[in-house]
Protein backbone atom coordinates (compact mmCIF):
# COMPACT_ATOMS: atom_id res chain seq x y z
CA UNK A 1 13.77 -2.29 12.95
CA UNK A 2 14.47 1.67 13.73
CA UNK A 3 11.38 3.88 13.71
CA UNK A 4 11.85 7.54 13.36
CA UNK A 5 9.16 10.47 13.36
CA UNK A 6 9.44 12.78 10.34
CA UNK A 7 9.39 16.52 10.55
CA UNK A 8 5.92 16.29 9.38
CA UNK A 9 4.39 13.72 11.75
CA UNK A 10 4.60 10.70 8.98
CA UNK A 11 6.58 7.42 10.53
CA UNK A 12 9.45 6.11 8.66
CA UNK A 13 10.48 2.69 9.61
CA UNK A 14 13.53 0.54 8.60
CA UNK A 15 14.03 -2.82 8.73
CA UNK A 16 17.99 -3.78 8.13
CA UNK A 17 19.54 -7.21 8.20
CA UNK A 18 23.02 -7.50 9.57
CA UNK A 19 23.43 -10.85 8.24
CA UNK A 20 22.94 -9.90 4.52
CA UNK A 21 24.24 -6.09 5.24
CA UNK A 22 21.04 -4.79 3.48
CA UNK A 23 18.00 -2.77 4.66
CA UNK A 24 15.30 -4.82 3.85
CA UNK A 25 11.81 -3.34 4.48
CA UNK A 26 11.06 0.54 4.26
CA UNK A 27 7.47 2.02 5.44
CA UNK A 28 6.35 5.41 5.39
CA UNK A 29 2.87 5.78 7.42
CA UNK A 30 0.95 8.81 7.15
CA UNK A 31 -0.02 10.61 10.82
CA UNK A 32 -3.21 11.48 9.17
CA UNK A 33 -2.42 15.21 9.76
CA UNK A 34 -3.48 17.63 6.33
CA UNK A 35 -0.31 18.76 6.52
CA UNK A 36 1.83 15.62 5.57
CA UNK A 37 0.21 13.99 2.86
CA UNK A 38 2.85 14.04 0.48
CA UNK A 39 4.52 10.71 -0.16
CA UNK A 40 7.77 11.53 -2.35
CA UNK A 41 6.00 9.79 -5.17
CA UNK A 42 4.17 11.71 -8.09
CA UNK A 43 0.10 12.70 -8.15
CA UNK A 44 0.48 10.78 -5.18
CA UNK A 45 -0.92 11.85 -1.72
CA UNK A 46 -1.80 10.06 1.74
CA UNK A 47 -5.52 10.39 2.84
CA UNK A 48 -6.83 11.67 -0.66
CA UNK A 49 -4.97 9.01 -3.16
CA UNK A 50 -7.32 6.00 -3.80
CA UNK A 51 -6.99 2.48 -4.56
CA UNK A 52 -8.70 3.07 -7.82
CA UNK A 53 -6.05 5.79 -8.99
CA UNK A 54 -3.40 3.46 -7.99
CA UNK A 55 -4.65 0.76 -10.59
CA UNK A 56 -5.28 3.67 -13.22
CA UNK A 57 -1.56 5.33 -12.58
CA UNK A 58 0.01 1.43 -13.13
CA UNK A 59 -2.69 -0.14 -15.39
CA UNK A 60 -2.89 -3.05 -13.07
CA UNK A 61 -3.90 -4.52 -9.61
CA UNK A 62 -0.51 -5.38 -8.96
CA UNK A 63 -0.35 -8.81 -7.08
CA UNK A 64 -1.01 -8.86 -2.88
CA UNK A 65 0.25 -11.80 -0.90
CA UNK A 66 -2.11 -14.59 -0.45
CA UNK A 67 -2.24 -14.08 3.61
CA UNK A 68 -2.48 -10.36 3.05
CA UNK A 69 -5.28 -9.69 0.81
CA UNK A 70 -6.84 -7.57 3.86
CA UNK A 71 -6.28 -7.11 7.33
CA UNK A 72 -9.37 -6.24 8.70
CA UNK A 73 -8.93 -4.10 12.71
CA UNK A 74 -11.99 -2.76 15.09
CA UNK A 75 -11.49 0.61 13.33
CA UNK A 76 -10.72 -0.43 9.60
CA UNK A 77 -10.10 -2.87 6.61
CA UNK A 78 -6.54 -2.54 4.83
CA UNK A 79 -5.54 -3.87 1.52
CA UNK A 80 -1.46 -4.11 0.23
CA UNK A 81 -1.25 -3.78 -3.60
CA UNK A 82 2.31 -4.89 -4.58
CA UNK A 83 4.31 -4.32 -7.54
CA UNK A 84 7.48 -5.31 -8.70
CA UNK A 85 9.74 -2.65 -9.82
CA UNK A 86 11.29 -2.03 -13.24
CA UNK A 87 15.20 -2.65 -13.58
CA UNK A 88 15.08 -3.71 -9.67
CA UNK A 89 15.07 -7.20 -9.69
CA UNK A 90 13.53 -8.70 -6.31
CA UNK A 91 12.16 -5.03 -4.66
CA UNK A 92 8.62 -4.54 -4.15
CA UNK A 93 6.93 -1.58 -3.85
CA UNK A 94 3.46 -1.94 -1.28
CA UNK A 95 0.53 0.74 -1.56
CA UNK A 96 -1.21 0.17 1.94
CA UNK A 97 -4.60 1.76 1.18
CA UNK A 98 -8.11 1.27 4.10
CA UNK A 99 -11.02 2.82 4.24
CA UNK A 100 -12.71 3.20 7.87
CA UNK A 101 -15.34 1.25 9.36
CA UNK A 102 -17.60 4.30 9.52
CA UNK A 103 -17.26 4.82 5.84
CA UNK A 104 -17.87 1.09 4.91
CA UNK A 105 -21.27 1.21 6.68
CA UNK A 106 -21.87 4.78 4.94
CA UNK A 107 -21.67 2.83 1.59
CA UNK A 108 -23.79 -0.15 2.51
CA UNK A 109 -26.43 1.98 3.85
CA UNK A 110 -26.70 3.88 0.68
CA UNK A 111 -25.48 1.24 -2.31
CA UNK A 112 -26.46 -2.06 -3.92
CA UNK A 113 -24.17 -5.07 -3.89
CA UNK A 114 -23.23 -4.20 -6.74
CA UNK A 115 -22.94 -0.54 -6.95
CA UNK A 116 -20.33 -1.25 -3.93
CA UNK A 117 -18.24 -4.13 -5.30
CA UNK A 118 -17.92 -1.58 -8.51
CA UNK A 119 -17.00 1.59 -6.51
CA UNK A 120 -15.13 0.41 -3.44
CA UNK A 121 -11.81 1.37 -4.58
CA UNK A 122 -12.67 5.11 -4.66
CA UNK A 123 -12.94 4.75 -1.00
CA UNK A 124 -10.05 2.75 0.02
CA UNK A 125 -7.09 6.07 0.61
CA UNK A 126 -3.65 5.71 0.45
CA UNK A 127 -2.01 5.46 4.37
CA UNK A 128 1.64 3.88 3.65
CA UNK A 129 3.76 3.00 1.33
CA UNK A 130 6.57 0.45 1.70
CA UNK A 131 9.45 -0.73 -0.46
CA UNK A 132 10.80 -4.17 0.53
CA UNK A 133 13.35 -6.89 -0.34
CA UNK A 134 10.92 -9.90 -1.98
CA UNK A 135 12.86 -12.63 -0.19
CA UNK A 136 12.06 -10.84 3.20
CA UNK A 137 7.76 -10.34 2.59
CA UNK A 138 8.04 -13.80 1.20
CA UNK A 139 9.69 -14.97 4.72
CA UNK A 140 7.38 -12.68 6.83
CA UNK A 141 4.20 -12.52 4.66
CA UNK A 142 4.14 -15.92 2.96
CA UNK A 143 5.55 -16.34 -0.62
CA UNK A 144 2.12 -17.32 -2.17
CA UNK A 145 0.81 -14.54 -3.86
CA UNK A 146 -2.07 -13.99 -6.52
CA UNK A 147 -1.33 -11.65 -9.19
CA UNK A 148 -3.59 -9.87 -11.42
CA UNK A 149 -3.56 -11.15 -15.01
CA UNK A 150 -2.03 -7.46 -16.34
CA UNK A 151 0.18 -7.38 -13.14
CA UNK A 152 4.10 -5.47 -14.75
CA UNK A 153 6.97 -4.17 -13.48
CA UNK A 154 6.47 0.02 -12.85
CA UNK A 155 8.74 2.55 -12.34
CA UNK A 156 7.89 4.68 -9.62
CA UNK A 157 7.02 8.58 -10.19
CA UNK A 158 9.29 10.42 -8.17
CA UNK A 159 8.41 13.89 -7.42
């Protein structure tokens, strides 16, 4: 895995397998800087891009990997909505999307139950995007996933 810092503070990492002769796993984090939220991909942006627009732009939840539904840290709670891609048989694109401690107990403090489990994914903001080999998250994320009963192939909007 190689790990390079883009002109605009965002992380680009690449994982490449000599054995197979193929770069596996590709991850673009945002720094969290205004200036680099652009992501390459259409109406898409780090930091202001939420989980919600993601399942409006592809009509679905997409599937996550049953030992990756969230990662929870001391500072926030992540989610990875996958999707397979459209006339690329075994790549998976990953929307990495969290939302802040802070902001979780902002929500609590002023929402029902309900009113959160309903709105949540408003909050939740694009931080990374990946595009992986399938073989290679089943080996390093486990290969049971759940998928959501519209889950598709997309195409990716490209700037």
């Amino acid at each position: 895995m190689t790990k390079w810092v883009l002109p605009n503070g965002n992380d680009l990492s690449v994982t490449y397998n000599s054995e197979t002769d193929r770069i596996v796993y590709m991850e673009v984090d945002w720094c969290k800087k205004k200036s680099a939220l652009g992501t390459g991909l259409a109406k898409k942006q780090f930091g202001t891009t939420s989980l919600r627009d993601i399942r409006k732009t592809f009509k679905s939840n997409g599937f996550t990997y049953a030992d990756r539904v969230f990662l929870k840290t001391p500072k926030e709670l992540v989610t990875f909505n996958a999707f397979e891609l459209h006339n690329t048989p075994n790549i998976i694109a990953v929307f990495i999307t969290s939302i802040s401690q802070e902001e979780q107990n902002k929500i609590r403090a002023l929402q029902t139950d309900e009113e959160i489990f309903d709105g949540i994914s408003d909050s939740f903001k694009l931080v990374a995007v990946a595009l992986a080999d399938e073989a290679y998250l089943d080996k390093i994320w486990g290969a049971k996933k759940i998928y959501d009963p519209t889950s598709h192939p997309i195409e990716l909007p490209i700037n």
